[in-house]
Protein backbone atom coordinates (compact mmCIF):
# COMPACT_ATOMS: atom_id res chain seq x y z
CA UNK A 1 0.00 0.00 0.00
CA UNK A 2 2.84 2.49 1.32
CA UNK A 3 6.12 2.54 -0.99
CA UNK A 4 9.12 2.84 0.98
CA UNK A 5 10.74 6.59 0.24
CA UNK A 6 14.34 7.58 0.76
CA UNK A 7 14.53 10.89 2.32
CA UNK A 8 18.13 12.91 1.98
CA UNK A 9 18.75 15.45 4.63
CA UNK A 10 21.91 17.89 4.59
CA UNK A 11 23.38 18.98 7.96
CA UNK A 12 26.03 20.74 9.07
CA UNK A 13 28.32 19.27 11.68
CA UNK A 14 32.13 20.35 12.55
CA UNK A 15 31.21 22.91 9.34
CA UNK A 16 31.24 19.71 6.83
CA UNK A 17 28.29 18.94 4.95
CA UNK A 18 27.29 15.82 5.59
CA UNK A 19 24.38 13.37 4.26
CA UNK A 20 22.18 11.45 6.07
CA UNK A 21 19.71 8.78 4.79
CA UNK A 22 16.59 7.96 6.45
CA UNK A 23 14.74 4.87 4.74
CA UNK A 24 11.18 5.25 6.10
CA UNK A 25 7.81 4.72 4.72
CA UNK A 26 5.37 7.08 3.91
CA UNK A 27 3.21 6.57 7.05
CA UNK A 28 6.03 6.85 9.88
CA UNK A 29 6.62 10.48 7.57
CA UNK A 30 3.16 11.69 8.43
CA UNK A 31 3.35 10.39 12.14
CA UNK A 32 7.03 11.16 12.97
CA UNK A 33 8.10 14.58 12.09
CA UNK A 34 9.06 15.38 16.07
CA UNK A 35 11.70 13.16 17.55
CA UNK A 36 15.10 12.93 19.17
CA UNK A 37 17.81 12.52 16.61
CA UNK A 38 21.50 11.32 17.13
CA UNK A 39 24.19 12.58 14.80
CA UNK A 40 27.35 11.13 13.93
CA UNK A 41 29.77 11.80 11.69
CA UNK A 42 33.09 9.84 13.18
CA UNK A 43 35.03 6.54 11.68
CA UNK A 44 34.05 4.36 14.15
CA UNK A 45 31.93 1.15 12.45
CA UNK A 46 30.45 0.27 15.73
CA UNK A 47 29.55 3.54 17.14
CA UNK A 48 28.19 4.21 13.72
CA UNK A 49 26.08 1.19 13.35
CA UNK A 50 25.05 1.70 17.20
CA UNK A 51 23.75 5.25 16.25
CA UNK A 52 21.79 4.00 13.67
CA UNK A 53 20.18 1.50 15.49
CA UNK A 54 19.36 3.83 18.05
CA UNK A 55 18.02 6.11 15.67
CA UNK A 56 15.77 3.40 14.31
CA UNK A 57 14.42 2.61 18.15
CA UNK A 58 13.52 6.33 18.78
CA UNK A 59 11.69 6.47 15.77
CA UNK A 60 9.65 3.19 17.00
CA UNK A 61 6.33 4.00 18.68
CA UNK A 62 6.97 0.71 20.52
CA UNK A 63 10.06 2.10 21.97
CA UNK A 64 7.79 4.33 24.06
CA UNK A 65 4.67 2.20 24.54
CA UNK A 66 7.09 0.18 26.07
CA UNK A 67 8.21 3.05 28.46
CA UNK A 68 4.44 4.27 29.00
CA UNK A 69 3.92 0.59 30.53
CA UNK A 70 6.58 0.16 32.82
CA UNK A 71 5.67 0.99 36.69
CA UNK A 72 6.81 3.57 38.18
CA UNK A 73 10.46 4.45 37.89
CA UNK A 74 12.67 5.60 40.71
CA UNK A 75 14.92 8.30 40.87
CA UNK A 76 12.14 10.68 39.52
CA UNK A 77 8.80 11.71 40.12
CA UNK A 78 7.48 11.50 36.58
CA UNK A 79 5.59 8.40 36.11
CA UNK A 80 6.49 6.54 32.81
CA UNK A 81 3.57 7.55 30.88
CA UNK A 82 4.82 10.99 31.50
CA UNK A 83 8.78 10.14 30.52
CA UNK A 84 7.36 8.14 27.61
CA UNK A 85 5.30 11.31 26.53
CA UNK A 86 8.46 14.05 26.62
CA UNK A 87 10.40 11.87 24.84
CA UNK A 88 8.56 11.28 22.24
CA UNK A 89 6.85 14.76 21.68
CA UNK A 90 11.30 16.30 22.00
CA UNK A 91 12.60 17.99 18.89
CA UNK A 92 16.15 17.32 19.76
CA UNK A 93 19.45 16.99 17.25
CA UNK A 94 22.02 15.74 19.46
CA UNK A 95 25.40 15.42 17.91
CA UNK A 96 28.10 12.07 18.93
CA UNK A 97 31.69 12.72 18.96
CA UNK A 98 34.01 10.40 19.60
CA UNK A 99 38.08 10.37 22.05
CA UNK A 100 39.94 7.91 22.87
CA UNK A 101 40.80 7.33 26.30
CA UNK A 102 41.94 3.79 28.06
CA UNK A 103 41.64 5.69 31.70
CA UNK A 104 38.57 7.86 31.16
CA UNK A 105 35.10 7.27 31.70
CA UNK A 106 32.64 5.76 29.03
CA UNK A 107 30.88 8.76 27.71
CA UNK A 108 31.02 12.49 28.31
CA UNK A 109 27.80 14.84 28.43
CA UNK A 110 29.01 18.42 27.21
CA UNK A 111 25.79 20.64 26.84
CA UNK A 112 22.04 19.84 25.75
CA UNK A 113 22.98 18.92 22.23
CA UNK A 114 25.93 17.16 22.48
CA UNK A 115 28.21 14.31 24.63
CA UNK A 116 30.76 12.18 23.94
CA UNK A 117 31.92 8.29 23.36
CA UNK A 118 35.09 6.52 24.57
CA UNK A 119 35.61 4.50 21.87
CA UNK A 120 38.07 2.57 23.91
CA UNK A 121 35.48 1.66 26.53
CA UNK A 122 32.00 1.50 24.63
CA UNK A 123 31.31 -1.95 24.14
CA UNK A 124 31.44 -3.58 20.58
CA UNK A 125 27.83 -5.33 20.71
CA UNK A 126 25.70 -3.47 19.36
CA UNK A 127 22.86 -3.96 21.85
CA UNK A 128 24.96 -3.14 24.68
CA UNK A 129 26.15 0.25 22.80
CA UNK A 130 22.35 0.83 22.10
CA UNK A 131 21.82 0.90 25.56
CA UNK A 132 24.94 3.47 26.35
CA UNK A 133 23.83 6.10 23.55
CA UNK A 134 19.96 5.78 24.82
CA UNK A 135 20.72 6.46 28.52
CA UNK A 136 23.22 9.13 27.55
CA UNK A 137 20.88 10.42 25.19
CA UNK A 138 17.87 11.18 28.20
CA UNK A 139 20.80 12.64 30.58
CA UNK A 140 21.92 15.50 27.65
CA UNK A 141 17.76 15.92 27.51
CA UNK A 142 17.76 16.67 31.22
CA UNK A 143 20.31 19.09 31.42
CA UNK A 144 17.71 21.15 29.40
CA UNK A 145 15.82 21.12 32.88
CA UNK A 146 12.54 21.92 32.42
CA UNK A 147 10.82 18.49 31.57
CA UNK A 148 12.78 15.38 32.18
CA UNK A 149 14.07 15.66 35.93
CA UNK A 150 15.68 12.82 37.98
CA UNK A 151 18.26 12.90 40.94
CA UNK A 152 21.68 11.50 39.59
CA UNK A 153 22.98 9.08 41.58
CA UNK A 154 25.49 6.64 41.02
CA UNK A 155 22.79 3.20 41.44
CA UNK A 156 22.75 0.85 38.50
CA UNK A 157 20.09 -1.05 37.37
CA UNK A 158 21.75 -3.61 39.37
CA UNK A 159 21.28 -1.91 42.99
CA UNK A 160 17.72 -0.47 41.82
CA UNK A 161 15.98 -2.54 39.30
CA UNK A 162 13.78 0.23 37.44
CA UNK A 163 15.94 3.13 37.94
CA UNK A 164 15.35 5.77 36.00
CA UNK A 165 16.82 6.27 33.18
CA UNK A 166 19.04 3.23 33.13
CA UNK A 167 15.91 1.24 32.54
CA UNK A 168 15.35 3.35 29.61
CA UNK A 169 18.46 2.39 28.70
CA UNK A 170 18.08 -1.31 28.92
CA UNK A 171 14.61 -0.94 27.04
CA UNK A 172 16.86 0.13 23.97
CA UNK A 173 19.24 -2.65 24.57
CA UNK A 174 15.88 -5.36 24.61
CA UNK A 175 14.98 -3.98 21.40
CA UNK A 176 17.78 -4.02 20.03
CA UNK A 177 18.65 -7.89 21.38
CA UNK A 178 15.16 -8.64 19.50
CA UNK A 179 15.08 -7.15 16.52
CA UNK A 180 18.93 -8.34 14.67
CA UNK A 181 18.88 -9.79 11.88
CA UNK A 182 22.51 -11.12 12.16
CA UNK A 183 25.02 -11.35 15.20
């Protein structure tokens, strides 16, 4: 019913054009116009192909159905209907850079539109990647301040099972787990 359409927009990052390619139909265009959008324009295959995929879940209405039914998170007092809601209604272009450091920490937020990768310590499977850039992606939405709110402490998912926004996080990295099409 709905041919798929290839859609070419040009942006401007580090002042070189760059192309990016969004294969979607013509029914996620009329739905989707609002949405959080990584950019990346490094060398790195797997933070590349991690992007992407991350990319792909925020576009995914099930990526927040799935948020709107989890119970209530800790670490904030939004419930997840709420989270689910900002998330998907943000117009956000939030740019990936990439350093190399063995001693340094995993990623680096630097303002509301941008943070940064370790490509020595982000992990090389995919899913697990998905699940870095996704939780990194909500914190560099917070520091924006007026929606998304949640007191940063240093609990993992492991200490607090639905910690907010680590399970966010690992929502991507389900996803992600489910929907390969090769390992």
């Amino acid at each position: 019913m709905f041919e798929k359409s290839v859609f070419i927009r040009i942006v401007r990052v580090n002042t070189l054009p760059e192309i990016y390619i969004i294969k979607i139909t013509q029914q996620q265009t009329l739905k989707r116009f609002i949405m959080i959008t990584l950019l990346f324009s490094g060398r790195s295959a797997s933070v590349m192909k991690a992007v992407e995929k991350a990319n792909e879940i925020l576009a995914s209405d099930t990526f927040y159905e799935t948020i709107a039914a989890l119970p209530q998170m800790s670490n904030t007092t939004l419930s997840s209907a709420e989270i689910a809601k900002i998330l998907k209604t943000t117009d956000r272009k939030i740019t990936v850079d990439t350093f190399w450091n063995p001693f340094g920490a995993t990623t680096k937020t630097m303002n509301s539109y941008r943070f940064d990768v370790n490509t020595n310590k982000i992990s090389c499977v995919t899913a697990y990647a998905v699940n870095t850039l996704i939780n990194q992606t909500i914190q560099v939405i917070a520091l924006l301040g007026n929606k998304i709110n949640f007191s940063n402490s240093e609990h993992y998912n492991e200490e607090e099972e639905n910690a907010f926004p680590w399970r966010i996080g690992e929502i991507a990295e389900i996803i992600t787990r489910k929907t390969r099409r090769f390992a």
